[in-house]
C-alpha atoms as a PDB file:
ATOM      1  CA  UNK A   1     171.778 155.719 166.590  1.00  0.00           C
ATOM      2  CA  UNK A   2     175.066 154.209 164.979  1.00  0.00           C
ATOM      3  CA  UNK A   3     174.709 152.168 161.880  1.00  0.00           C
ATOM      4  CA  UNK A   4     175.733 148.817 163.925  1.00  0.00           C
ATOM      5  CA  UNK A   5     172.694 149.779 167.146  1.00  0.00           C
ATOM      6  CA  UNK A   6     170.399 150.509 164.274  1.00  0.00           C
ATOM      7  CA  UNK A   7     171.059 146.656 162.719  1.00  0.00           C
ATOM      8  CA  UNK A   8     170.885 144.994 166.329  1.00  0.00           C
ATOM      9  CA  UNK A   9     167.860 146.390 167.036  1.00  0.00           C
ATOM     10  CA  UNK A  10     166.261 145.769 163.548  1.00  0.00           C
ATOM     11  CA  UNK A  11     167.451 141.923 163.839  1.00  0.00           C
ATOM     12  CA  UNK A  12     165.713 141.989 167.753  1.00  0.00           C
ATOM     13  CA  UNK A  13     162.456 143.883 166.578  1.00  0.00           C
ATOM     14  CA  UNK A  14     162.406 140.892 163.218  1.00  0.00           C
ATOM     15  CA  UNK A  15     162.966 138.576 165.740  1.00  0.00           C
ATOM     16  CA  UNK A  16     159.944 139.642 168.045  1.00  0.00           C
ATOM     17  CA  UNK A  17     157.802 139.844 165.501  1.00  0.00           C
ATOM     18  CA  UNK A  18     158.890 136.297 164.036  1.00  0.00           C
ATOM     19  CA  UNK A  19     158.144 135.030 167.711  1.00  0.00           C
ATOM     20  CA  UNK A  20     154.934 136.530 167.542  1.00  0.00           C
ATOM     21  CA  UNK A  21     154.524 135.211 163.849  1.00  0.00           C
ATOM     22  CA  UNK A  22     154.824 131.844 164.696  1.00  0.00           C
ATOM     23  CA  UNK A  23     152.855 132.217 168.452  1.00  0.00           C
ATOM     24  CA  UNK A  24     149.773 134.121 166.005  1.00  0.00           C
ATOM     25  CA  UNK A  25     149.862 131.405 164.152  1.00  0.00           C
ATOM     26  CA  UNK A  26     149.027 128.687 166.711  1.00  0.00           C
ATOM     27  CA  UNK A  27     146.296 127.462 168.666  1.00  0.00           C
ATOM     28  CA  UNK A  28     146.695 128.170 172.652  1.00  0.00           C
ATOM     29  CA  UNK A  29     145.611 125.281 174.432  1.00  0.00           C
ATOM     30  CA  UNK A  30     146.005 124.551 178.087  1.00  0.00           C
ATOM     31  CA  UNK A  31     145.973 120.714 178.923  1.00  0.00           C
ATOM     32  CA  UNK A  32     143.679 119.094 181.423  1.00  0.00           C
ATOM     33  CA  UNK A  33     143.038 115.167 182.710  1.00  0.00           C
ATOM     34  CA  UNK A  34     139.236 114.070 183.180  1.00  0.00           C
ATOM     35  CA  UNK A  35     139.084 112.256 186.502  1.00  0.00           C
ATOM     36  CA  UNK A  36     136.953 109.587 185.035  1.00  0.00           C
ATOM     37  CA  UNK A  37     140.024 106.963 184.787  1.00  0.00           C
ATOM     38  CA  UNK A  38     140.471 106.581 188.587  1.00  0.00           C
ATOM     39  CA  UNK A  39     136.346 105.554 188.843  1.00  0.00           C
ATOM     40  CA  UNK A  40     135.427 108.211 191.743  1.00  0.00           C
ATOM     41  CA  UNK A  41     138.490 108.333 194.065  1.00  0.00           C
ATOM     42  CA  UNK A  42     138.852 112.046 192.969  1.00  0.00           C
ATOM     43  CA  UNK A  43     140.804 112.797 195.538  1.00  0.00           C
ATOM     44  CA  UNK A  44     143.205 110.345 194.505  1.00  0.00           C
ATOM     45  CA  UNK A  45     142.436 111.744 191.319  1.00  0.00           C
ATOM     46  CA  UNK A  46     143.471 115.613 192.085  1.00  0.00           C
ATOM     47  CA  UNK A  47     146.541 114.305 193.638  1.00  0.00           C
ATOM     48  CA  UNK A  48     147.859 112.184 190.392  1.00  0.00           C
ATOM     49  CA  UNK A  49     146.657 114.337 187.947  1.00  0.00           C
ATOM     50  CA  UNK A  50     148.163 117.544 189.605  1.00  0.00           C
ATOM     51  CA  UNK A  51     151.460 115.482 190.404  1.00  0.00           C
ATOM     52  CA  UNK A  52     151.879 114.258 186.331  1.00  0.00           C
ATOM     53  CA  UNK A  53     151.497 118.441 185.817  1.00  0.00           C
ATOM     54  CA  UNK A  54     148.349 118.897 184.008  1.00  0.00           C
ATOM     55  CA  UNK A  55     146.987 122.193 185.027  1.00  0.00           C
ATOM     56  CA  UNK A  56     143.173 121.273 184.828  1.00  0.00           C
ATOM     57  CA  UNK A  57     140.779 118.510 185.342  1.00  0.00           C
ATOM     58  CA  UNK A  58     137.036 117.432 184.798  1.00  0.00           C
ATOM     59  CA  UNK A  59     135.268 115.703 187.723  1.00  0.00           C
ATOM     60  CA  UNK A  60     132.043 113.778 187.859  1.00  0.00           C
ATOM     61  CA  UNK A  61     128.734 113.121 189.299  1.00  0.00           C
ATOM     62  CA  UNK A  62     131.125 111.703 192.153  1.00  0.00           C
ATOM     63  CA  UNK A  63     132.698 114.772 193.178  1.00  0.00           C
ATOM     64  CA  UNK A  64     129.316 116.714 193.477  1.00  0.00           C
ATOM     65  CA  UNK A  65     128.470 113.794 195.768  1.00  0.00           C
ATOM     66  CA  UNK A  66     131.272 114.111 197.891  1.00  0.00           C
ATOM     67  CA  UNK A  67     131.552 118.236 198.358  1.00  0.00           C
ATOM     68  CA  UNK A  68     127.916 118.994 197.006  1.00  0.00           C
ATOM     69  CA  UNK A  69     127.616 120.598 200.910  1.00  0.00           C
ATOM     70  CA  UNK A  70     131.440 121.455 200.971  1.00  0.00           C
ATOM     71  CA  UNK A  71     132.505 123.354 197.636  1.00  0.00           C
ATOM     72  CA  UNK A  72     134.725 125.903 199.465  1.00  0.00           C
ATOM     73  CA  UNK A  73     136.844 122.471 200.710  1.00  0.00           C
ATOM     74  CA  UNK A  74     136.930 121.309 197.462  1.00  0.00           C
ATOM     75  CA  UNK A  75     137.934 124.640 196.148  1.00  0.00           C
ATOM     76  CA  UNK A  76     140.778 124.954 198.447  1.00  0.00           C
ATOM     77  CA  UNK A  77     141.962 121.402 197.355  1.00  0.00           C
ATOM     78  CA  UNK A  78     141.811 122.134 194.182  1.00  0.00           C
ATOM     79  CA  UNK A  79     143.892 125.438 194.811  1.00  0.00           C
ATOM     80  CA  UNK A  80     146.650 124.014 196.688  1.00  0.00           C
ATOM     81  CA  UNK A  81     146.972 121.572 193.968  1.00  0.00           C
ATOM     82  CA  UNK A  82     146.969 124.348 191.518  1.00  0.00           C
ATOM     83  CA  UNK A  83     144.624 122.584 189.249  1.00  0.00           C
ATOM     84  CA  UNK A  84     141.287 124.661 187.430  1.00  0.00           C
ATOM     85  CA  UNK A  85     138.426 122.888 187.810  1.00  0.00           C
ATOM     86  CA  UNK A  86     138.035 122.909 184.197  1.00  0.00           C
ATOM     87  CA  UNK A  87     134.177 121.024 183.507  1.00  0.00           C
ATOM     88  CA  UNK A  88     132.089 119.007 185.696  1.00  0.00           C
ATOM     89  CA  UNK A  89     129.867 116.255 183.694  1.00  0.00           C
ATOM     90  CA  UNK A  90     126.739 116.798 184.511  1.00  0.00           C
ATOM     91  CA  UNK A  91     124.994 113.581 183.172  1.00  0.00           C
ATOM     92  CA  UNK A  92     122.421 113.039 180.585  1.00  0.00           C
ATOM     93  CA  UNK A  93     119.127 115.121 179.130  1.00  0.00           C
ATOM     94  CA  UNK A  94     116.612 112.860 178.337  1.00  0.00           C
ATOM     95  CA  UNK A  95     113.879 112.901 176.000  1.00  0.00           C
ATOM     96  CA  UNK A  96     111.778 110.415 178.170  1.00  0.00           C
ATOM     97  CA  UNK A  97     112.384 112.404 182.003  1.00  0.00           C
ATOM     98  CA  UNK A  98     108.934 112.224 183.772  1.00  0.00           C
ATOM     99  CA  UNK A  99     109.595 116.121 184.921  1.00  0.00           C
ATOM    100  CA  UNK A 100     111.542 118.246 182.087  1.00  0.00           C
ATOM    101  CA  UNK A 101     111.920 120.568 184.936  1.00  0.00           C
ATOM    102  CA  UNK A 102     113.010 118.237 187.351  1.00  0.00           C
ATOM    103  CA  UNK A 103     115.831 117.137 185.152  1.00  0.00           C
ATOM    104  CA  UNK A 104     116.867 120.904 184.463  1.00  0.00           C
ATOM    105  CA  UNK A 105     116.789 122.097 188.132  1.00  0.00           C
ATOM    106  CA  UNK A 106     119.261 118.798 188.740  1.00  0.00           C
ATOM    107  CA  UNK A 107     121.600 120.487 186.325  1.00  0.00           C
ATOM    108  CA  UNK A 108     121.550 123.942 187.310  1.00  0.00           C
ATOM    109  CA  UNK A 109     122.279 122.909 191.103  1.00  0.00           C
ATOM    110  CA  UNK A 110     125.558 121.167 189.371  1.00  0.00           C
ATOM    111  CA  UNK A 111     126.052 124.202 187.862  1.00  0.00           C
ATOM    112  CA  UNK A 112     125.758 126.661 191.219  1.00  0.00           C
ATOM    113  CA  UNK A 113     127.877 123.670 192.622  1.00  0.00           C
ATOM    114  CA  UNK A 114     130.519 124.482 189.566  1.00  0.00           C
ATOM    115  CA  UNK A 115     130.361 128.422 190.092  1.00  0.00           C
ATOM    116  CA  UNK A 116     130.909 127.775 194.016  1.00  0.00           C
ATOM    117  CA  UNK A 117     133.380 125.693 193.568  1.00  0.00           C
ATOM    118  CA  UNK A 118     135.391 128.495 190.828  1.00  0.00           C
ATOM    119  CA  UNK A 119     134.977 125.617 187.834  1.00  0.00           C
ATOM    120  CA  UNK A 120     134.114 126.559 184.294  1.00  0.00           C
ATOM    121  CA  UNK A 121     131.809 124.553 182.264  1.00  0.00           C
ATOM    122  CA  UNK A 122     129.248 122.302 182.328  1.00  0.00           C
ATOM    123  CA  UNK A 123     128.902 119.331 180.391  1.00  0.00           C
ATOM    124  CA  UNK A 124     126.157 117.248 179.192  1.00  0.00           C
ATOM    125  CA  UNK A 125     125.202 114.313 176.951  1.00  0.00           C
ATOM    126  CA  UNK A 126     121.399 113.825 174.931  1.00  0.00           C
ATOM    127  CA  UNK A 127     120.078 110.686 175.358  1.00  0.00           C
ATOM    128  CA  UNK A 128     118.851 108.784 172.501  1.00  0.00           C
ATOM    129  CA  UNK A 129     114.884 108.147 173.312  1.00  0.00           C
ATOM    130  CA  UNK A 130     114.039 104.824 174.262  1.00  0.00           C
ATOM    131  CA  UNK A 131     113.334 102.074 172.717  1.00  0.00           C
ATOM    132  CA  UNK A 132     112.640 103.331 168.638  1.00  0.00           C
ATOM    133  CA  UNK A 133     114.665 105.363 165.759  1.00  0.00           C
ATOM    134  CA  UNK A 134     115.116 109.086 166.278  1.00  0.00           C
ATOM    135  CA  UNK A 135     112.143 111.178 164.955  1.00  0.00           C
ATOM    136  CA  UNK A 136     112.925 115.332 163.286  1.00  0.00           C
ATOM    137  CA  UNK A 137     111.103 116.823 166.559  1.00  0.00           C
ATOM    138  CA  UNK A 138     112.979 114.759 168.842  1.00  0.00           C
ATOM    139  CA  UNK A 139     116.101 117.068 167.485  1.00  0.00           C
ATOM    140  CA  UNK A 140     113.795 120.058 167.461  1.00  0.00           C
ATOM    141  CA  UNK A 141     112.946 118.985 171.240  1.00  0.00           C
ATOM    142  CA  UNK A 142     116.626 118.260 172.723  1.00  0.00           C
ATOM    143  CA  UNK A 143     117.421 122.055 170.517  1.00  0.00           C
ATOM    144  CA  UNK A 144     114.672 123.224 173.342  1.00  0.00           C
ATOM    145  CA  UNK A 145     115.409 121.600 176.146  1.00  0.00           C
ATOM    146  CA  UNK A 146     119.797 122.001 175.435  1.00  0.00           C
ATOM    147  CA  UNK A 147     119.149 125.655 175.024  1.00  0.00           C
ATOM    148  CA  UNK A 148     116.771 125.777 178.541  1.00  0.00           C
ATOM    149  CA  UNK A 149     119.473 124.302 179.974  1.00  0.00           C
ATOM    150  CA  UNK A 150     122.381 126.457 178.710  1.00  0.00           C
ATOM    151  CA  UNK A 151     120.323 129.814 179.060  1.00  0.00           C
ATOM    152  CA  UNK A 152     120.250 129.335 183.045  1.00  0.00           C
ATOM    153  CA  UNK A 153     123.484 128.441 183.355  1.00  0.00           C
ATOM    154  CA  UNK A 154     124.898 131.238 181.282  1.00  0.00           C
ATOM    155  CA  UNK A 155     122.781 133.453 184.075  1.00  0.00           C
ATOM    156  CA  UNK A 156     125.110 131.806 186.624  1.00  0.00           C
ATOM    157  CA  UNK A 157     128.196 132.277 184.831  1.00  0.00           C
ATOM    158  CA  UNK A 158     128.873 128.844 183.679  1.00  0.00           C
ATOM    159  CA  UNK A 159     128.972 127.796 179.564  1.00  0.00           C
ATOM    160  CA  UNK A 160     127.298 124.696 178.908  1.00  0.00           C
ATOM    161  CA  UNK A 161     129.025 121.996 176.650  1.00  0.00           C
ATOM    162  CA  UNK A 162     127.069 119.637 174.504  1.00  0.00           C
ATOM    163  CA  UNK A 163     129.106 116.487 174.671  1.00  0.00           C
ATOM    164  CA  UNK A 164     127.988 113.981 171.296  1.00  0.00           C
ATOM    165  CA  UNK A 165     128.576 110.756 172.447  1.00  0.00           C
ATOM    166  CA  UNK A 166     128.326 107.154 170.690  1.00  0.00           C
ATOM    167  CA  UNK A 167     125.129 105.981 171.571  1.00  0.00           C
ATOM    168  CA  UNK A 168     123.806 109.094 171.971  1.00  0.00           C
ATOM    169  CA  UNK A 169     120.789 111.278 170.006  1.00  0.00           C
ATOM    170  CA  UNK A 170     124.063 113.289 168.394  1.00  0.00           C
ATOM    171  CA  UNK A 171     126.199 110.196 167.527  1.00  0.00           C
ATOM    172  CA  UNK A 172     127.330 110.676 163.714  1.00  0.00           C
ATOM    173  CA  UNK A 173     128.694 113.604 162.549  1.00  0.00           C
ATOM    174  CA  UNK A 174     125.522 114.436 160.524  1.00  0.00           C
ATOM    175  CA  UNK A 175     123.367 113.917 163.719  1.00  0.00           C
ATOM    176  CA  UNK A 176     125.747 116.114 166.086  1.00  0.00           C
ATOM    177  CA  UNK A 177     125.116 119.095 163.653  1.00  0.00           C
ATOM    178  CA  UNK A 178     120.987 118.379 163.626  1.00  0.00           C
ATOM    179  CA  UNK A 179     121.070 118.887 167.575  1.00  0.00           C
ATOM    180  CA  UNK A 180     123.666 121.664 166.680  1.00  0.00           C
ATOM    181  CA  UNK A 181     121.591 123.502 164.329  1.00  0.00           C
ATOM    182  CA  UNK A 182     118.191 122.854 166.894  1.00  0.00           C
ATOM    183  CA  UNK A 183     120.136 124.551 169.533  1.00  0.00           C
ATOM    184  CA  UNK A 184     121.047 128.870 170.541  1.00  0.00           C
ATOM    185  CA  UNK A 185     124.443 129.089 169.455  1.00  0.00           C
ATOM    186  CA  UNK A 186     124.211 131.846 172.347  1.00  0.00           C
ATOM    187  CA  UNK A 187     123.762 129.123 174.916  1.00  0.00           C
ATOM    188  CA  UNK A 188     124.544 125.562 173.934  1.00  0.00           C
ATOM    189  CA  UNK A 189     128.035 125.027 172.893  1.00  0.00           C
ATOM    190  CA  UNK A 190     130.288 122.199 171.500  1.00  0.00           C
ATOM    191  CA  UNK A 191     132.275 120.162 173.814  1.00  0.00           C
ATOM    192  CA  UNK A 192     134.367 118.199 170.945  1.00  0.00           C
ATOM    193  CA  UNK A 193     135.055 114.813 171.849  1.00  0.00           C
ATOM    194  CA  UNK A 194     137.933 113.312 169.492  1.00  0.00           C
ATOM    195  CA  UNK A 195     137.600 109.392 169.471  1.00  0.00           C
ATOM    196  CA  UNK A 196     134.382 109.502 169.912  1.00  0.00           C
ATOM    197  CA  UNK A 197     133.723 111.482 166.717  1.00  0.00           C
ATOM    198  CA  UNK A 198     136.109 109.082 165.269  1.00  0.00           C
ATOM    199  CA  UNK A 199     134.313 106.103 166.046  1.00  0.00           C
ATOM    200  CA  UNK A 200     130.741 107.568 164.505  1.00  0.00           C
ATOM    201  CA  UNK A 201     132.531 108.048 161.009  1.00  0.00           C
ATOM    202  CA  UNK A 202     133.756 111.296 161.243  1.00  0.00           C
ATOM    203  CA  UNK A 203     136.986 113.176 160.725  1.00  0.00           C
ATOM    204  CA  UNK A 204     137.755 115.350 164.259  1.00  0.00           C
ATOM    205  CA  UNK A 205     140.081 117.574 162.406  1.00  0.00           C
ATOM    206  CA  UNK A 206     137.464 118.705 159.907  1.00  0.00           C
ATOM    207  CA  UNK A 207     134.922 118.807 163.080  1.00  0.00           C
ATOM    208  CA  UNK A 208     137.284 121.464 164.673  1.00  0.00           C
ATOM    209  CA  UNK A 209     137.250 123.425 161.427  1.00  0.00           C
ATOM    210  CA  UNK A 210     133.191 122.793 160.826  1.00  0.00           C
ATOM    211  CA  UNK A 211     132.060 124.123 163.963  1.00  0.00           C
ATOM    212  CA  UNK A 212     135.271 126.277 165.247  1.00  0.00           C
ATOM    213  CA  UNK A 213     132.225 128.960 165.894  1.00  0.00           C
ATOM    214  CA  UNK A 214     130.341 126.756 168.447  1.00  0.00           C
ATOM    215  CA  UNK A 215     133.830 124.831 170.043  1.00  0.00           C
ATOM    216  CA  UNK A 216     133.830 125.423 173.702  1.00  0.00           C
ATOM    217  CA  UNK A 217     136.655 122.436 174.500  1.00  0.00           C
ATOM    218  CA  UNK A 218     137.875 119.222 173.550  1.00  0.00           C
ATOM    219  CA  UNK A 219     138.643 115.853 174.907  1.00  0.00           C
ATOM    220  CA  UNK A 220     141.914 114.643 173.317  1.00  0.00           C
ATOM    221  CA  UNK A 221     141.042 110.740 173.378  1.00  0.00           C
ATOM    222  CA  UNK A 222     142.483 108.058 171.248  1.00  0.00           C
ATOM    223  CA  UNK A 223     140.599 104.621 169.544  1.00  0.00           C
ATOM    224  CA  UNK A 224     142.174 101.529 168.921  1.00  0.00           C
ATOM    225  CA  UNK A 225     139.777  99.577 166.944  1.00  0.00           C
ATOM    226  CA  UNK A 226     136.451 100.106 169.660  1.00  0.00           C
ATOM    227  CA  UNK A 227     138.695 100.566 172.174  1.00  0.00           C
ATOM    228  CA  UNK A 228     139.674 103.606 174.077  1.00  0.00           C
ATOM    229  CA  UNK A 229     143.955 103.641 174.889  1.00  0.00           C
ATOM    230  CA  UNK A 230     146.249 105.803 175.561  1.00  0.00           C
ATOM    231  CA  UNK A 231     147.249 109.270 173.093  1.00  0.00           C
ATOM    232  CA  UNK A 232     149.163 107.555 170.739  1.00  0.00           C
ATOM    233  CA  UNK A 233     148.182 104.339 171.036  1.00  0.00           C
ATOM    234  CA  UNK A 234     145.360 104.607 168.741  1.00  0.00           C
ATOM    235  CA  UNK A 235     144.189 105.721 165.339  1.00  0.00           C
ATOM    236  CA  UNK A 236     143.185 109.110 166.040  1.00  0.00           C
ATOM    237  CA  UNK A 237     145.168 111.757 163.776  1.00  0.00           C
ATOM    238  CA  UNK A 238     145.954 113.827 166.753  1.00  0.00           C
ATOM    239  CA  UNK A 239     148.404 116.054 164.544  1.00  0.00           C
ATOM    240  CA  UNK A 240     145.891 116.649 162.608  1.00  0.00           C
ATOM    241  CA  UNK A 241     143.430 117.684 164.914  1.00  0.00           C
ATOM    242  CA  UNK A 242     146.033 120.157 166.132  1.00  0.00           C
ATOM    243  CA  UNK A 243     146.786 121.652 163.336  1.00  0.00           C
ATOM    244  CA  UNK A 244     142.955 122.083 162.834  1.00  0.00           C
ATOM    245  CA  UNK A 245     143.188 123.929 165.944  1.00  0.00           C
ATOM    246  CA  UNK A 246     146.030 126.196 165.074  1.00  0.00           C
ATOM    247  CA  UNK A 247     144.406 127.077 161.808  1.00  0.00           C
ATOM    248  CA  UNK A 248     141.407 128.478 163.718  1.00  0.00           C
ATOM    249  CA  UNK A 249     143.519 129.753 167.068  1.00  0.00           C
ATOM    250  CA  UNK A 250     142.115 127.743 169.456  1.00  0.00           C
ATOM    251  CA  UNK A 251     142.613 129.343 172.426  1.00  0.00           C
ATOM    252  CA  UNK A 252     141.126 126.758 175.273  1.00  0.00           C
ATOM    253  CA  UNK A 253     141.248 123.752 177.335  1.00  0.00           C
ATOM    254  CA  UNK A 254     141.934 120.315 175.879  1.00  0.00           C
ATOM    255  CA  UNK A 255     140.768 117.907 178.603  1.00  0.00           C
ATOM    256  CA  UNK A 256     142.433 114.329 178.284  1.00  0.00           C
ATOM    257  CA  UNK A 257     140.126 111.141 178.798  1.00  0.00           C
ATOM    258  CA  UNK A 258     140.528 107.563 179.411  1.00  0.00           C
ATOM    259  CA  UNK A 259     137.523 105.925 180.704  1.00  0.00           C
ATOM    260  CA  UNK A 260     139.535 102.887 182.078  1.00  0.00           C
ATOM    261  CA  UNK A 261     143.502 101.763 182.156  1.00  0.00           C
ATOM    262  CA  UNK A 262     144.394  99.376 178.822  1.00  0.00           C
ATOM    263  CA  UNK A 263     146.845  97.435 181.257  1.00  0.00           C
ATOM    264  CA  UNK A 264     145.259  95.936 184.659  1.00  0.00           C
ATOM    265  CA  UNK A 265     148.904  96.218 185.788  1.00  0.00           C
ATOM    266  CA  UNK A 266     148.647  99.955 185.095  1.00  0.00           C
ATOM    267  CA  UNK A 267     147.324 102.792 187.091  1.00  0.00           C
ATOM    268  CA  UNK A 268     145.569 105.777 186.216  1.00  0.00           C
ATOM    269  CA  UNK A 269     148.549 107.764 187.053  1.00  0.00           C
ATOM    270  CA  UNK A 270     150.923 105.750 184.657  1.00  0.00           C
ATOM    271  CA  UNK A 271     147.934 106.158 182.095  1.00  0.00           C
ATOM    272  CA  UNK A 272     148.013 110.255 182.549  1.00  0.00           C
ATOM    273  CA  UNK A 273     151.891 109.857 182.292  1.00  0.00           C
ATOM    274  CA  UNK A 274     152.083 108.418 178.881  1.00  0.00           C
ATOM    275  CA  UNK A 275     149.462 110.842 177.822  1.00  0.00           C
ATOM    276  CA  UNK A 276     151.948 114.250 178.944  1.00  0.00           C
ATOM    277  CA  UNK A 277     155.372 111.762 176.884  1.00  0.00           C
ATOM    278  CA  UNK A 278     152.931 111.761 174.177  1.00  0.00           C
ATOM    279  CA  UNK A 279     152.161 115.863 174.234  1.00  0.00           C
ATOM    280  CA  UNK A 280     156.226 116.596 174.933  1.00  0.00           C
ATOM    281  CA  UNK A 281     157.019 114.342 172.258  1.00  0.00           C
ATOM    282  CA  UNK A 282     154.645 116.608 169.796  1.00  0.00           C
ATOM    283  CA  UNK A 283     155.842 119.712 171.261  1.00  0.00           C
ATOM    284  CA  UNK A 284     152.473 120.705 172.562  1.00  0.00           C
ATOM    285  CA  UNK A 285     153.316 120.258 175.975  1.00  0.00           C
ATOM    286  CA  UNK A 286     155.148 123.486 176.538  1.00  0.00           C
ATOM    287  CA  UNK A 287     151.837 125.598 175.069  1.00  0.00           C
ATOM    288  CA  UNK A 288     149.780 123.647 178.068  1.00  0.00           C
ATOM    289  CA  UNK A 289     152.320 124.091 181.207  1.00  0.00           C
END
């Protein structure tokens, strides 16, 4: 090899390992829309959120409603949209159910739905109990009845996310890691909800970085004031979060939620459209498509 070769390919090999420098160094995240905005016309859903280009989305209760006897059709949908089922929510677990078992068998029939239907995860929310203040073995409790949960579905294939919620028995930041620390790390895992944490009085970019070992996926969600808007619209350091996710390679699915428009005028579609201006404007966009 000639002096001049041997500098060309030097400056191509530096450059392929810069590329790979800088790709090491971030998170890989693929973006998905939660079908929650359009208030059960999934199908409507699947069409809008495929057509705006997201690559994933989360359905509901609705959808297992619709193709609970039909998951192949709802498969094939999905396909020819080329959208990945990405979570199903599965609803609550309650610490005042009449049947414990009852309320787990209704979960892991969501979750044979989910396998059948080629999805990922499933998600779930802990219900505060009724009517009085949180108690230590309440958290010891939801730890048993979380990790019940997520060791059956983990026998069908399918992770289960723990989704803290406002309202919920994991609401602040200190209570999310009580029912984190009750749970199997094995079996229960984090489903990281960004404006949400936000609104409890925590920081989601340190969340990322506090339980990076337990964080299954996110939803990207912004807060104006109590008030869930658009990304970008809101308060929610989104950057930072980001970064948070580089810094511990997140490689995963970032599912994007509004539970309603801001703007009667506006549909859900517009609503997923500002969200994929706001991820091209950060440069994310290109990491998800």
């Amino acid at each position: 090899m000639n002096r001049r070769d041997f500098v060309v390919s030097l400056s191509a090999a530096a450059g392929v390992l810069g590329w790979r420098s800088r790709r090491s160094s971030a998170a890989r995240i693929r973006f998905g829309y939660a079908a929650i905005t359009w208030n059960g016309n999934d199908r409507q859903a699947i069409d809008d959120i495929a057509a705006i280009g997201f690559r994933g989305i989360q359905l509901r209760q609705s959808a297992f409603d619709t193709w609970a006897d039909r998951p192949a059709e709802l498969k094939d949908l999905l396909v020819q949209r080329r959208l990945a089922l990405v979570a199903l929510s599965s609803g609550n677990i309650s610490l005042d159910s009449p049947s414990d078992e009852d309320m787990l068998n209704r979960h892991v029939a969501h979750a044979r739905f989910l396998r059948a239907v080629g999805g990922q995860y499933l998600q779930v929310i802990d219900e505060r109990p009724s009517g009085r203040a949180p108690v230590p073995e309440d958290y010891r409790r939801m730890g048993r009845l979380l990790t019940e949960l997520g060791r059956r579905t983990a026998d069908l294939g399918i992770p289960l996310g723990y989704h803290h919620h406002m309202g919920a028995l994991g609401q602040s930041p200190e209570e999310v890691a009580r029912v984190l620390d009750a749970t199997d790390p094995r079996f229960v895992h984090l489903l990281l909800d960004t404006a949400h944490y936000q609104q409890a009085g925590g920081d989601p970019a340190v969340a990322v970085r506090q339980h990076a070992g337990r964080l299954l996926f996110l939803h990207l969600k912004d807060l104006a004031g109590n008030r869930f808007v658009e990304l970008g619209r809101g308060s929610v350091d989104l950057n930072a979060v980001f970064a948070a996710l580089d810094a511990i390679k997140f490689d995963g699915w970032g599912v994007v939620e509004l539970d309603s428009v801001t703007d009667p005028a506006e549909t859900p579609k517009e609503s997923g459209a500002i969200a994929r201006r706001y991820l091209e404007a950060m440069k994310r966009w290109n990491d998800a498509s």
